[in-house]
Structures are given as structure tokens and as C-alpha cells.
C-alpha atoms as a PDB file:
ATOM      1  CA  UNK A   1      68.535 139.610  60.233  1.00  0.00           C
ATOM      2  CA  UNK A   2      65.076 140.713  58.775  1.00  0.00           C
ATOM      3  CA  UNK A   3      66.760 142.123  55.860  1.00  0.00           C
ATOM      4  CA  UNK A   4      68.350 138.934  55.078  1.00  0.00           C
ATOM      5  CA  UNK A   5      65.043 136.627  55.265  1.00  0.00           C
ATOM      6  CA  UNK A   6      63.652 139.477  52.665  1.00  0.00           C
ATOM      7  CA  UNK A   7      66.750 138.617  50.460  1.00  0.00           C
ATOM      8  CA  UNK A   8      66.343 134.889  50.366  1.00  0.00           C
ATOM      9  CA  UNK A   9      62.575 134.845  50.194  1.00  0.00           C
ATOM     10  CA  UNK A  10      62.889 137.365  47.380  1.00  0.00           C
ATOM     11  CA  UNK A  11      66.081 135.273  45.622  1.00  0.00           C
ATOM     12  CA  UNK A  12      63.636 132.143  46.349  1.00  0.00           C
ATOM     13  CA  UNK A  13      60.358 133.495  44.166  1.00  0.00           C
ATOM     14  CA  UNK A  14      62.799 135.096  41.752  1.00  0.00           C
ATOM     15  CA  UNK A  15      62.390 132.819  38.115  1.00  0.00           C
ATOM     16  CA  UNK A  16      66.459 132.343  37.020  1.00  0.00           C
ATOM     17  CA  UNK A  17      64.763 132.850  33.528  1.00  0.00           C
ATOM     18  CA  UNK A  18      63.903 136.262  33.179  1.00  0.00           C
ATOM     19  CA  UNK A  19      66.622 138.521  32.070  1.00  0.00           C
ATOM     20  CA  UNK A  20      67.892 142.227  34.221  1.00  0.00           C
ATOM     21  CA  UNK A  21      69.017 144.789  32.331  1.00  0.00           C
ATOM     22  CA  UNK A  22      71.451 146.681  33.529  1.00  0.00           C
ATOM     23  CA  UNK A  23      72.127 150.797  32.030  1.00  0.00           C
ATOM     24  CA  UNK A  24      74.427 153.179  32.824  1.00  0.00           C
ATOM     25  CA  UNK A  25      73.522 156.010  33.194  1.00  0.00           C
ATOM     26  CA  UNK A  26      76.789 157.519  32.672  1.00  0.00           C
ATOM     27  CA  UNK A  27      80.546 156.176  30.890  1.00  0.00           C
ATOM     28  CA  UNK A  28      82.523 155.493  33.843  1.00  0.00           C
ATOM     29  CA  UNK A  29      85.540 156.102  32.157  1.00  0.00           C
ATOM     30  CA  UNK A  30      84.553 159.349  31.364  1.00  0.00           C
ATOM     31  CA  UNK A  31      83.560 159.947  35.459  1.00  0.00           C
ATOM     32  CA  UNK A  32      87.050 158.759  36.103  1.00  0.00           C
ATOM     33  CA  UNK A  33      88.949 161.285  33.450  1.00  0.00           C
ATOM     34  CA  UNK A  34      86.882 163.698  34.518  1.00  0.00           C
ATOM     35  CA  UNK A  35      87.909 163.154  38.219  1.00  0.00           C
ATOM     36  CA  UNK A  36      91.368 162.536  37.045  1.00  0.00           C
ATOM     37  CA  UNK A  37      91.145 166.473  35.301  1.00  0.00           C
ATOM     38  CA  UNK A  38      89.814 167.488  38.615  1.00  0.00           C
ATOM     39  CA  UNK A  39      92.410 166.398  40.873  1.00  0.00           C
ATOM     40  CA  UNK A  40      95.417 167.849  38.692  1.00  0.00           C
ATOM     41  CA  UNK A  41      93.682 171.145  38.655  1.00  0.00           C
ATOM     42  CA  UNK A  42      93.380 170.990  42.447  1.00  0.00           C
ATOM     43  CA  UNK A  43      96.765 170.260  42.467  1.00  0.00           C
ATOM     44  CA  UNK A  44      97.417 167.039  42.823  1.00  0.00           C
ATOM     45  CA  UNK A  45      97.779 166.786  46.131  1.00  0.00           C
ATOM     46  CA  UNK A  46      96.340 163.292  48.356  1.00  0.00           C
ATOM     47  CA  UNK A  47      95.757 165.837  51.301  1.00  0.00           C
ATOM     48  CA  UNK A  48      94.672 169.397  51.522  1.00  0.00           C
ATOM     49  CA  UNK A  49      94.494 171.313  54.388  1.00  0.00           C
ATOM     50  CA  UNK A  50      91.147 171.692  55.962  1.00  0.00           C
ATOM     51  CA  UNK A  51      88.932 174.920  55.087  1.00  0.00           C
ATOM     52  CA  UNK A  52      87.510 176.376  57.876  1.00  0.00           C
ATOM     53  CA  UNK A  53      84.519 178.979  57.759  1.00  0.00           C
ATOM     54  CA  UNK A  54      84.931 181.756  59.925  1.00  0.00           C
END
């Protein structure tokens, strides 16, 4: 796959030396207690029925 190729030739001129810094943008616990908050309030529930627009 072309996509692939890119990946290697990219990994291949890539120096192991220089450093990535990785941020995030937001606390991913905080995401996940504010999901957990979410899904209480909703109910709870794995499945909800389906809304349908009339």
C-alpha cells in the first residue's frame, strides 16, 4: 500500500535523536468523569430507544 511506503520512507529519514512532544490538550480523566456525569444523568441506561424526528 502507498500509504505504507510513505510510512517507512518517512520512519527511514526520521533521526531517532530528536525528541516529540506530546500535549494534551485536555485531562482525560476529567473527559472521562465528565462522561461518567453524563451518562448517570441520562440515566444510566447501555441502550436508549431511538429518537425519531417526525
Amino acid at each position: 500500500m502507498k500509504i505504507s511506503q510513505e510510512v517507512r520512507e518517512y520512519a527511514k529519514d526520521y533521526q531517532s535523536n530528536e525528541n516529540i512532544e506530546v500535549k494534551l490538550i485536555d485531562d482525560p480523566l476529567e473527559g472521562m468523569r465528565q462522561k461518567s456525569q453524563e451518562f448517570r444523568a441520562t440515566g444510566a441506561e447501555l441502550y436508549h430507544p431511538a429518537v425519531t424526528e417526525e
